[in-house]
Protein backbone atom coordinates (compact mmCIF):
# COMPACT_ATOMS: atom_id res chain seq x y z
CA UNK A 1 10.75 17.07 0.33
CA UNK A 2 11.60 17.93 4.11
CA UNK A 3 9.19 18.41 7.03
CA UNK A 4 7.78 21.71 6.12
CA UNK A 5 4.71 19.56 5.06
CA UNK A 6 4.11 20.04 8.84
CA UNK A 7 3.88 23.67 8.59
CA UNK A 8 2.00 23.65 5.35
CA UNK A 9 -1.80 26.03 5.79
CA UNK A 10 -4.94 23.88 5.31
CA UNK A 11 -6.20 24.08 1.48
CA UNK A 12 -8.43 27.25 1.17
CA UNK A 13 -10.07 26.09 -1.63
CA UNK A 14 -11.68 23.09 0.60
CA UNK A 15 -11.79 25.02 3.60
CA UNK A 16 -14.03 27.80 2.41
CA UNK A 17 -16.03 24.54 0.71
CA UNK A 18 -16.48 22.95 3.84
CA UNK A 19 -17.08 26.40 5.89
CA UNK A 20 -20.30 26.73 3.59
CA UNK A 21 -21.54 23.65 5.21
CA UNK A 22 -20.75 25.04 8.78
CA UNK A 23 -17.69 22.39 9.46
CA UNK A 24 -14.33 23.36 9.98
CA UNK A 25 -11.18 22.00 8.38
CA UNK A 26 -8.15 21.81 10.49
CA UNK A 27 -5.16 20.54 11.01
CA UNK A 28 -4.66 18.76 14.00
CA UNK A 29 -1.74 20.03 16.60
CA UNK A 30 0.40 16.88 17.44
CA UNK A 31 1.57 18.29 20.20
CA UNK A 32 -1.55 19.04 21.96
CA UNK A 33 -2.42 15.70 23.22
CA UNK A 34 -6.04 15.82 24.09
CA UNK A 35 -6.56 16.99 20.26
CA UNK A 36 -4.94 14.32 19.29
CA UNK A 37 -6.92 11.87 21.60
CA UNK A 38 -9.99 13.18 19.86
CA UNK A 39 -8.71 12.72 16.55
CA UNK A 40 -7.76 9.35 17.13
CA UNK A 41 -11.35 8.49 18.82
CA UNK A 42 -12.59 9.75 15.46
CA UNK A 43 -10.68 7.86 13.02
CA UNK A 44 -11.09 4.23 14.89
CA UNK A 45 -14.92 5.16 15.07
CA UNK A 46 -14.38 5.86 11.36
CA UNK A 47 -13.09 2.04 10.50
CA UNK A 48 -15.57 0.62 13.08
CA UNK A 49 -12.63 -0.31 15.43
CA UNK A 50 -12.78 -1.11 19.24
CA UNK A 51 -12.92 2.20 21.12
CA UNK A 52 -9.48 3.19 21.95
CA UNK A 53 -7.72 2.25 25.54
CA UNK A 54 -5.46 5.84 27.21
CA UNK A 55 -2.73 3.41 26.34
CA UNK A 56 -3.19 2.96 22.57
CA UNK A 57 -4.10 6.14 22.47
CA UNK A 58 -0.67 7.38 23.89
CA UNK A 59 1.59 4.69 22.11
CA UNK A 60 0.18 6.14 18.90
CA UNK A 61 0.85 8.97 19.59
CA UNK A 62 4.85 8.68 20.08
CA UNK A 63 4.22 7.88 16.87
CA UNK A 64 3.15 10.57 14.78
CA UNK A 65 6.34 13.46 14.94
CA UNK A 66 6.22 13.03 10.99
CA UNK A 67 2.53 12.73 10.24
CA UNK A 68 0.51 15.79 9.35
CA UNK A 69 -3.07 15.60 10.29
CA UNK A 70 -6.60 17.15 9.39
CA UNK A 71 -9.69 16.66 10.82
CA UNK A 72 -13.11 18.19 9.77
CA UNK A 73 -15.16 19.71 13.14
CA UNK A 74 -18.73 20.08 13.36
CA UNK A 75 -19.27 22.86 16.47
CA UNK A 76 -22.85 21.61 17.23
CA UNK A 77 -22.20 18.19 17.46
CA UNK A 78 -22.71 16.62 21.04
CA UNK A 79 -19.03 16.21 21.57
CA UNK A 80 -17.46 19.01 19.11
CA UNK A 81 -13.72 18.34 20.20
CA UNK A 82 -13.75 14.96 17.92
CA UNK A 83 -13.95 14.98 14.23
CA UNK A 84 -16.31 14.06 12.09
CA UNK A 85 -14.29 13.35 9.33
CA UNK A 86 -10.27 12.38 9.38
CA UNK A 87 -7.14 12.34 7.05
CA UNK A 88 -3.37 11.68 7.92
CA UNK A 89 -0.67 12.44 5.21
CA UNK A 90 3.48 11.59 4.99
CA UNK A 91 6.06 11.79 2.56
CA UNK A 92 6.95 7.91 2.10
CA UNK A 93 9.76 6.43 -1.04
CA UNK A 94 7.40 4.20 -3.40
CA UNK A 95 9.48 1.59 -5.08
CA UNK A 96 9.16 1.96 -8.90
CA UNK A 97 10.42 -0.50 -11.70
CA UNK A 98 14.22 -0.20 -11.60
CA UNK A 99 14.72 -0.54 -8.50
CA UNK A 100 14.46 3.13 -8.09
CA UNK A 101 11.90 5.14 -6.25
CA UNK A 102 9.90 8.10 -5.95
CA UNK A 103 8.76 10.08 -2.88
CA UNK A 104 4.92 9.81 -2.32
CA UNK A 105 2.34 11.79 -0.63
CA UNK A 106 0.92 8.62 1.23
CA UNK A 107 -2.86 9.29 2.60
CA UNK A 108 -4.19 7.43 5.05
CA UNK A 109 -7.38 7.10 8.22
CA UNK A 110 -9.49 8.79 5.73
CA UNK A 111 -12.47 8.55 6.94
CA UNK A 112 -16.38 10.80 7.55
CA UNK A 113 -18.87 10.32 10.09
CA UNK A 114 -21.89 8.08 8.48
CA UNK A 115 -23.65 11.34 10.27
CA UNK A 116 -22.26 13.69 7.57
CA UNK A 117 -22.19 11.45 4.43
CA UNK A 118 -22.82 13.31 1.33
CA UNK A 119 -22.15 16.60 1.91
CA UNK A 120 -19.34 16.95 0.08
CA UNK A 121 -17.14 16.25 2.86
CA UNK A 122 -15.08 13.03 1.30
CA UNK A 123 -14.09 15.03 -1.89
CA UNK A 124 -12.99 18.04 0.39
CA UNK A 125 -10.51 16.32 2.10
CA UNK A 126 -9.20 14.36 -0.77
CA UNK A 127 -8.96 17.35 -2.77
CA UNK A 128 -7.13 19.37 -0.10
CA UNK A 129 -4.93 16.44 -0.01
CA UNK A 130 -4.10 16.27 -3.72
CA UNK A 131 -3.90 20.39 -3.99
CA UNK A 132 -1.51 20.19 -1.22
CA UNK A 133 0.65 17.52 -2.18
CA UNK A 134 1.05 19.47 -5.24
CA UNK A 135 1.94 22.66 -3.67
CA UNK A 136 4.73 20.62 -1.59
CA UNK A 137 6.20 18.79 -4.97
CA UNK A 138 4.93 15.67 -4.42
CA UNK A 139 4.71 13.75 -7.89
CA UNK A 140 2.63 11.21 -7.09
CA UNK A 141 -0.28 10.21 -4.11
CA UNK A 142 -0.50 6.69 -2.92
CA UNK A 143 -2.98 5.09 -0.79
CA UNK A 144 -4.45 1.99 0.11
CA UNK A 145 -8.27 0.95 0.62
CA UNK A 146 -11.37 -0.32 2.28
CA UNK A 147 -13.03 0.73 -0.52
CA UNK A 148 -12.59 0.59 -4.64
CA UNK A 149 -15.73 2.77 -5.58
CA UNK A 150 -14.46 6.08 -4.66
CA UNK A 151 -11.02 6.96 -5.50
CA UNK A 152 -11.31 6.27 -8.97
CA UNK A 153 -13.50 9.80 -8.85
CA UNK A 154 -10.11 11.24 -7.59
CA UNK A 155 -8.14 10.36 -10.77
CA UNK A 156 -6.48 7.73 -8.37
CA UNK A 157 -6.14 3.66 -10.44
CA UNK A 158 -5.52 0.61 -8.74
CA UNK A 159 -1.62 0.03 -9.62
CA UNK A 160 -0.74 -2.96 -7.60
CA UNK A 161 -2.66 -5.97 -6.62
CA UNK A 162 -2.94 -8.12 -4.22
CA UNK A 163 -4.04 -12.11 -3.98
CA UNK A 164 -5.56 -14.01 -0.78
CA UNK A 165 -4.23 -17.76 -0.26
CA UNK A 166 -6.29 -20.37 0.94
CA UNK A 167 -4.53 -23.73 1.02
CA UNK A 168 -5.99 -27.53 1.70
CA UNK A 169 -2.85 -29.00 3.30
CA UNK A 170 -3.95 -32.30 3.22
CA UNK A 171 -3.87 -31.79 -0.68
CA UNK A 172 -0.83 -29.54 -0.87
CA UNK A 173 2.08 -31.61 -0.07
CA UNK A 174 5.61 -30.32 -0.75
CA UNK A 175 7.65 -30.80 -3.70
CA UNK A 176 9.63 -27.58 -4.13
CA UNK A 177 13.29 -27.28 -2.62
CA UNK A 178 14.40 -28.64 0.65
CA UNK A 179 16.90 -26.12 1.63
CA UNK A 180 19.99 -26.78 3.84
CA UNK A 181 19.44 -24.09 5.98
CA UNK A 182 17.76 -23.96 9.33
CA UNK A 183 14.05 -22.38 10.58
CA UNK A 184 14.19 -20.82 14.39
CA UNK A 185 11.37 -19.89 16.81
CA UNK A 186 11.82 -15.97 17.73
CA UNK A 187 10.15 -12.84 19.51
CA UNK A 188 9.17 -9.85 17.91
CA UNK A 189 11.55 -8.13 20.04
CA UNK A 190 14.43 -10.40 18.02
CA UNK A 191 13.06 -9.67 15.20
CA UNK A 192 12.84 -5.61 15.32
CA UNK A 193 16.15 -4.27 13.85
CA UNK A 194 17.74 -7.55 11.51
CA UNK A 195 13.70 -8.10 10.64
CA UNK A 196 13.64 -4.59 9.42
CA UNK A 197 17.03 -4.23 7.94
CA UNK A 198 15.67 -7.19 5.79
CA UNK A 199 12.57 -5.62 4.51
CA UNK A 200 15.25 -2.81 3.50
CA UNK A 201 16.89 -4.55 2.02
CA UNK A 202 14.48 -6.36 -0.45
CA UNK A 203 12.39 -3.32 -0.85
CA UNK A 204 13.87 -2.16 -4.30
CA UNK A 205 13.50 -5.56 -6.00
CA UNK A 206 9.33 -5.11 -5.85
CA UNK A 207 7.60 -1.89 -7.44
CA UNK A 208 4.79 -0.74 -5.61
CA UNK A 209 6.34 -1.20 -2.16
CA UNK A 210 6.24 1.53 0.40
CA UNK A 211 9.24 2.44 2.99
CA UNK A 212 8.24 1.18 6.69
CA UNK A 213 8.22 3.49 9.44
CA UNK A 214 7.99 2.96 12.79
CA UNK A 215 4.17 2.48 13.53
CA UNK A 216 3.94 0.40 10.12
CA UNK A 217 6.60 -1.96 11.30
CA UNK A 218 5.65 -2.13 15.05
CA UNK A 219 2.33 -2.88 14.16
CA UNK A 220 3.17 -5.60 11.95
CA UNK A 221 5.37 -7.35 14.45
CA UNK A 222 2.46 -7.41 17.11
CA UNK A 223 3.76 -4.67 19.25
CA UNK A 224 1.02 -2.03 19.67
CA UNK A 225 -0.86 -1.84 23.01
CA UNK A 226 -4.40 -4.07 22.97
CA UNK A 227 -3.12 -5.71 20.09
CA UNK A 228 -5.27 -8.73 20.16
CA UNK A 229 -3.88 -10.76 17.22
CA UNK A 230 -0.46 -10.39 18.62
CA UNK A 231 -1.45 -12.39 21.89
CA UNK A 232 -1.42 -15.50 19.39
CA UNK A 233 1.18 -14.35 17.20
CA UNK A 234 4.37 -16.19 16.17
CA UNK A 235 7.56 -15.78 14.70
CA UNK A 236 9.82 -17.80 12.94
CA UNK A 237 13.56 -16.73 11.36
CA UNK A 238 15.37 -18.67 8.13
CA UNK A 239 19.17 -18.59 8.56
CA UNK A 240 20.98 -19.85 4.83
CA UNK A 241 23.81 -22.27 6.16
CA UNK A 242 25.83 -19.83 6.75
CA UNK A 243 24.06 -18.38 9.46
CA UNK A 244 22.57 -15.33 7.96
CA UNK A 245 19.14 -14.55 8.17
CA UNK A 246 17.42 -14.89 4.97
CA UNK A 247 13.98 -14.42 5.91
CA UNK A 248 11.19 -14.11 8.33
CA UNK A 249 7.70 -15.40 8.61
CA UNK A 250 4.87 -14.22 11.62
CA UNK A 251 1.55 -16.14 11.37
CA UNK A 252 -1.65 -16.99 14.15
CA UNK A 253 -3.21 -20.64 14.65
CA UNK A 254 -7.01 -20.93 15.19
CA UNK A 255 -8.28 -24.01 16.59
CA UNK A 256 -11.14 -26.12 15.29
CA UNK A 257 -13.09 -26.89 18.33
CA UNK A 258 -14.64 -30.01 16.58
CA UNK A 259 -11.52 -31.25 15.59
CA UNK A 260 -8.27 -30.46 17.30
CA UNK A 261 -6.41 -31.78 14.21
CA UNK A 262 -7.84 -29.09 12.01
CA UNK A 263 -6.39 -25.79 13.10
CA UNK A 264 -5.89 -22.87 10.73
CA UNK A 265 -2.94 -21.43 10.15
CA UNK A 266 -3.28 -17.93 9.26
CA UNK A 267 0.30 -16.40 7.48
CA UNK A 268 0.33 -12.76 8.38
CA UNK A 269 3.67 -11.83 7.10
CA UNK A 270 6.18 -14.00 5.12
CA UNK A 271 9.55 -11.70 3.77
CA UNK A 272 12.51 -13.66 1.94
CA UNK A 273 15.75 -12.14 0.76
CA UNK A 274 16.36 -15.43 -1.22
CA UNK A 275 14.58 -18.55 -3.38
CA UNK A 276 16.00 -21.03 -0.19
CA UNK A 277 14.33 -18.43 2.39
CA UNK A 278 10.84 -18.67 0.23
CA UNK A 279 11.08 -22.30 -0.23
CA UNK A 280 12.19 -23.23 3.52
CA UNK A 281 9.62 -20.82 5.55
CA UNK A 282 6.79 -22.18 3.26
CA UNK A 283 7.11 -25.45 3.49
CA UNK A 284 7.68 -24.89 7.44
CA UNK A 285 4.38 -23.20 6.89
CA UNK A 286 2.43 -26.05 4.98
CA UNK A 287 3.67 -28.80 6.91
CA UNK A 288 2.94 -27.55 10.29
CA UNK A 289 1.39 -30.58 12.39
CA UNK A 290 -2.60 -30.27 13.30
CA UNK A 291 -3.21 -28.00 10.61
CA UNK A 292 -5.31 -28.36 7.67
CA UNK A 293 -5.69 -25.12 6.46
CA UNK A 294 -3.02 -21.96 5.56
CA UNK A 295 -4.79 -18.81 4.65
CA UNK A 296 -2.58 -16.17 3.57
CA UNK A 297 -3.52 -12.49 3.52
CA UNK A 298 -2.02 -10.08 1.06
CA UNK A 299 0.50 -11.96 -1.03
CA UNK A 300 1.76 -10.97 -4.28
CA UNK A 301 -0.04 -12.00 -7.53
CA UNK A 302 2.95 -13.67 -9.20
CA UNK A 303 3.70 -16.08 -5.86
CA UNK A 304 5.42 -19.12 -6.57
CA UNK A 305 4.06 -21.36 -3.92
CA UNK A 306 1.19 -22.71 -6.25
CA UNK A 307 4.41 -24.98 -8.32
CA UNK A 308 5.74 -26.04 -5.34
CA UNK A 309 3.19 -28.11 -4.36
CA UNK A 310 1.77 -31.41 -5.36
CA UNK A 311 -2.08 -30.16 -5.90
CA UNK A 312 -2.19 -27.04 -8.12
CA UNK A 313 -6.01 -26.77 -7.20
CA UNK A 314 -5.57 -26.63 -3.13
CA UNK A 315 -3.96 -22.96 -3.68
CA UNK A 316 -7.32 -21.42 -4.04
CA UNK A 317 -6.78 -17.70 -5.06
CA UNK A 318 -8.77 -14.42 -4.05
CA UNK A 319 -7.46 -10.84 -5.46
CA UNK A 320 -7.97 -7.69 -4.63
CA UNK A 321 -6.81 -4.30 -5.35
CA UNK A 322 -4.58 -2.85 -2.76
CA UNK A 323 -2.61 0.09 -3.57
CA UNK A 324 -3.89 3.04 -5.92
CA UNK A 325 -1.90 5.37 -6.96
CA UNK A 326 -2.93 9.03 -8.36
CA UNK A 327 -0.09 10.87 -11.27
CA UNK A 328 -0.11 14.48 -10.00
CA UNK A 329 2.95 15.23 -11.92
CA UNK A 330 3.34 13.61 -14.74
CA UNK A 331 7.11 14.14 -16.12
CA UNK A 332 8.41 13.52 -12.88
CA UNK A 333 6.62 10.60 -12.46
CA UNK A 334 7.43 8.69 -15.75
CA UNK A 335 11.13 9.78 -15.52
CA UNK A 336 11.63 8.56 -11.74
CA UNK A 337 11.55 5.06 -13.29
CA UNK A 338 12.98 3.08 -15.98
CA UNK A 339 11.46 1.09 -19.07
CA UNK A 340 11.55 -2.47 -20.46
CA UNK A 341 12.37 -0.94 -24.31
CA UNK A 342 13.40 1.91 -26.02
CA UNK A 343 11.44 4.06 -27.76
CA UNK A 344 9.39 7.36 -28.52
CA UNK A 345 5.62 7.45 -27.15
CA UNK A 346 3.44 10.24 -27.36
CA UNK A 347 1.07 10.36 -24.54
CA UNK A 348 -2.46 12.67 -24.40
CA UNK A 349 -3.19 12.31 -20.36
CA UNK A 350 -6.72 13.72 -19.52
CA UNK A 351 -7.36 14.68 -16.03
CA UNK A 352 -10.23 16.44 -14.74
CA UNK A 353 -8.25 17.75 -11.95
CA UNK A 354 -5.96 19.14 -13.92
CA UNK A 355 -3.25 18.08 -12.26
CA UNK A 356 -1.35 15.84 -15.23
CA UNK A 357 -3.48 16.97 -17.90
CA UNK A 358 -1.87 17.32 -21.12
CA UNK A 359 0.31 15.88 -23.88
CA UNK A 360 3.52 14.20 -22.90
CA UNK A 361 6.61 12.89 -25.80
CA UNK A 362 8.30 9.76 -23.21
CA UNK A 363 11.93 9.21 -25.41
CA UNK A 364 13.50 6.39 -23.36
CA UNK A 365 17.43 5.80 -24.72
CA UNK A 366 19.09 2.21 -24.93
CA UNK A 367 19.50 1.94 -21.14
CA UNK A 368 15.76 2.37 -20.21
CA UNK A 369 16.36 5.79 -18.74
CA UNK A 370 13.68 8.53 -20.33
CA UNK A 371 12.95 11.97 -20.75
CA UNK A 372 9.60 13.22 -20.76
CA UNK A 373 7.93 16.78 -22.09
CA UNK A 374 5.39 18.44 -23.41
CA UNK A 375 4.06 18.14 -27.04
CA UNK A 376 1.90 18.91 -29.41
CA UNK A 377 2.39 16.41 -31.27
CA UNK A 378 -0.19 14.15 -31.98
CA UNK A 379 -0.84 10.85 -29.56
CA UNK A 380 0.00 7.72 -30.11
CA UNK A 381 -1.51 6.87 -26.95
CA UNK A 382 -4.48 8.59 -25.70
CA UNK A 383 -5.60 8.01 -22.17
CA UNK A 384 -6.85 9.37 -18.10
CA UNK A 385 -5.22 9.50 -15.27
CA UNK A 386 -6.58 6.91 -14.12
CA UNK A 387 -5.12 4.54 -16.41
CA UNK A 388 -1.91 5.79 -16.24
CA UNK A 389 -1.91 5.57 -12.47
CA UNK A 390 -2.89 1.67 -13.02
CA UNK A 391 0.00 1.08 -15.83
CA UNK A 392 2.45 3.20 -13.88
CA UNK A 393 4.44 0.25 -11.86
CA UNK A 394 3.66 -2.45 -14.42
CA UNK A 395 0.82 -3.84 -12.94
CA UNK A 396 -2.57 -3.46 -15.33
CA UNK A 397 -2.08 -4.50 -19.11
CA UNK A 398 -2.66 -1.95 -22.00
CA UNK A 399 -3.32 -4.04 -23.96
CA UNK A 400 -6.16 -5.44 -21.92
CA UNK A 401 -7.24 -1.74 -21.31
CA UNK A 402 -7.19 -1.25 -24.52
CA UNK A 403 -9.84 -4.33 -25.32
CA UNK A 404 -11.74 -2.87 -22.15
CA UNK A 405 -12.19 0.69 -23.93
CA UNK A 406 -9.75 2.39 -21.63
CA UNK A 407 -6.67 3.05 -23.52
CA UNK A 408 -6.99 4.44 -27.54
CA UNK A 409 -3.90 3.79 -29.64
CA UNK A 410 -1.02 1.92 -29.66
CA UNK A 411 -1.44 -0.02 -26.43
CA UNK A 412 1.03 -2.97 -27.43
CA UNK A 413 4.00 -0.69 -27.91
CA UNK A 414 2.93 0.95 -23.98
CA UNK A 415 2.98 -2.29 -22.83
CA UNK A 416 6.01 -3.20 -24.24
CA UNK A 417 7.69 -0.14 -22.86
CA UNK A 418 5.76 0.21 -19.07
CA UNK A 419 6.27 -3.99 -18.82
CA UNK A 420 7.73 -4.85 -15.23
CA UNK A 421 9.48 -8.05 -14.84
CA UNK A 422 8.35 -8.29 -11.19
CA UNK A 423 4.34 -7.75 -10.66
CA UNK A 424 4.19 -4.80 -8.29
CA UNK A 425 3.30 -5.37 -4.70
CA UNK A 426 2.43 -3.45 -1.03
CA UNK A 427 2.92 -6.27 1.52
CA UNK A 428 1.23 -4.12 4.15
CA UNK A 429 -1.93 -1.82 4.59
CA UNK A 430 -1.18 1.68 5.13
């Protein structure tokens, strides 16, 4: 896919839905600043976010060259110029097992005034998106969300979780590795090419991670304008003993004002290229003086750190679903990865969309390399879209979908076939 996504018309099928409730869909003109101001209003009223400074508003913009953006207008609103409901789209490489990936249509800021709630307006935009990615070639949609009610409606399934750490230090002491290299203090500014020439390259090792760009990674480093965590935000480096950087870790202290022994530690970020890197920066991490607490946001639901400690039960655990997927085409999806066994599956995907609807033979040859096409044949595996979205990287069982009603047929031999030795993970919001 190239940039004519850009240049792409608005869906007609949503448009003339949303001109019968006298809103407008648009795309937004990046060049036309003030527009763009609006929009932006719009979407951080949309997420309930501090009104917008000229400054963020114009760093964000710099931005957004490769982002193509809607917005739905009301004309008798107060202030018609801002939307009342938003959507931002890219093409962005998904990591898929194999360490191979596939180019997703990545939505984003979708969001609808709480003044125009149920009118149709949500499934408008989502269905413009997914009509649209499929008139560009996209094969598959990715997003990640606030909320895990609605996108299920939109053939989308959760395909990579996520966990929450919270961690008693005073219970957790270290007993993993104590490696020889060394843990430095360093800016975000230090930390912006060799930081992300890291995440590179680690990026194919995990399924369900999604290329950075440069919002994604400057906000993740602290380096957006009225950036409030990033006023408190630290960095540290792990060089291996030979000097090369190995990993990174960024993270915020929050003092106890009853007890200035008690601070918590908040781990925003923590990236290793190596088992010394993981072990080093975490145990820099749990052993930090006048801290009692570690709570760690977003970490991946096969981390280690719960072994390398001396009280399994201070790791307390929270998870979450983080990044749903949607299949819009379904033999480019299932051959852009590879497979754990060999085999023939017959697969009867229904899809109310129509998108991937329809009966699929997957042959995958010694190598784990397949070949998908249409059959009529009869399933072995009958399932939605939905449930192929959440199988898709590895993540959700069949075999537990199966006991769970979601899956009919031979659910052990999918699993055997779709298994992923590494649980798939998104380390950031999107």
């Amino acid at each position: 896919m190239g940039n004519d996504y850009l240049d792409m018309p608005v869906d007609p099928t949503s448009r003339d839905q949303l001109a019968a409730e006298g809103l407008r869909l648009e795309l937004v003109d990046i060049s036309d600043k003030q527009a763009f101001a609006a929009w932006s209003r719009a979407e951080s009223r949309g997420f309930h976010s501090p009104v917008q400074t000229e400054a963020a508003i114009e760093q964000r913009h710099s931005y957004f060259d490769d982002r193509r953006i809607t917005g739905v207008y009301d004309d008798s609103v107060p202030v018609p110029q801002e939307p009342v409901a938003t959507t931002m789209v890219w093409p962005a490489d998904l990591t898929v097992p194999g360490r191979r990936t596939v180019q997703s249509w990545a939505i984003s800021d979708v969001t609808v005034a709480p003044t125009h709630r149920r009118r149709g307006v949500a499934r408008a935009l989502l269905e413009a998106e997914l009509r649209t990615a499929q008139a560009h070639g996209a094969p598959i949609a990715t997003l990640t969300v606030s909320e895990s009610t609605i996108y299920g409606h939109f053939g989308f399934g959760p395909a990579a979780l996520a966990r929450d750490l919270t961690i008693d230090t005073r219970r957790a002491k270290w007993t993993g590795p104590r490696p020889a290299g060394r843990v430095h203090f360093v800016t975000a500014d230090q930390l912006l090419e060799p930081g992300l020439a890291l995440v590179e390259r680690v990026r194919l090792t995990t399924p369900g991670q999604i290329a950075y760009d440069g919002i994604l990674w400057d906000r993740q480093l602290g380096l957006m304008v009225d950036d409030e965590v990033a006023k408190k935000q630290r960095f540290v480096r792990y060089d291996d003993e030979s000097g090369r950087m190995q990993g990174f870790a960024s993270y915020t202290l929050n003092e106890n004002p009853a007890d200035f022994t008690q601070h918590r530690l908040d781990l925003l970020h923590l990236v290793t290229a190596t088992d010394d890197a993981y072990a080093a920066l975490w145990r820099f991490v749990l052993e930090m003086d006048l801290v009692s607490e570690v709570k760690a946001h977003l970490r991946p639901v096969d981390e280690p750190v719960r072994w390398m400690v001396s009280d399994f039960r201070a790791v307390k655990v929270a998870e979450l679903d983080h990044l749903w997927i949607r299949i819009l085409d379904v033999p480019a999806a299932l051959e852009a990865r590879t497979y754990a066994t060999p085999g023939r599956l017959v697969l009867s995907v229904s899809d109310p969309f129509g998108a991937a609807d329809g009966s699929w033979v997957l042959d995958v040859d010694d190598t784990g390399t397949p070949t998908v096409t249409p059959t009529d044949d009869p399933a072995d595996v009958s399932l939605t879209v939905e449930e192929l979205a959440a199988i898709y990287l590895g993540g959700a069982s069949p075999v537990m979908l199966h006991a769970a009603g979601r899956v009919r047929g031979d659910a052990a031999r999918l699993e055997a076939m779709f298994r992923s030795p590494v649980a798939p993970f998104l380390s950031h919001w999107f």
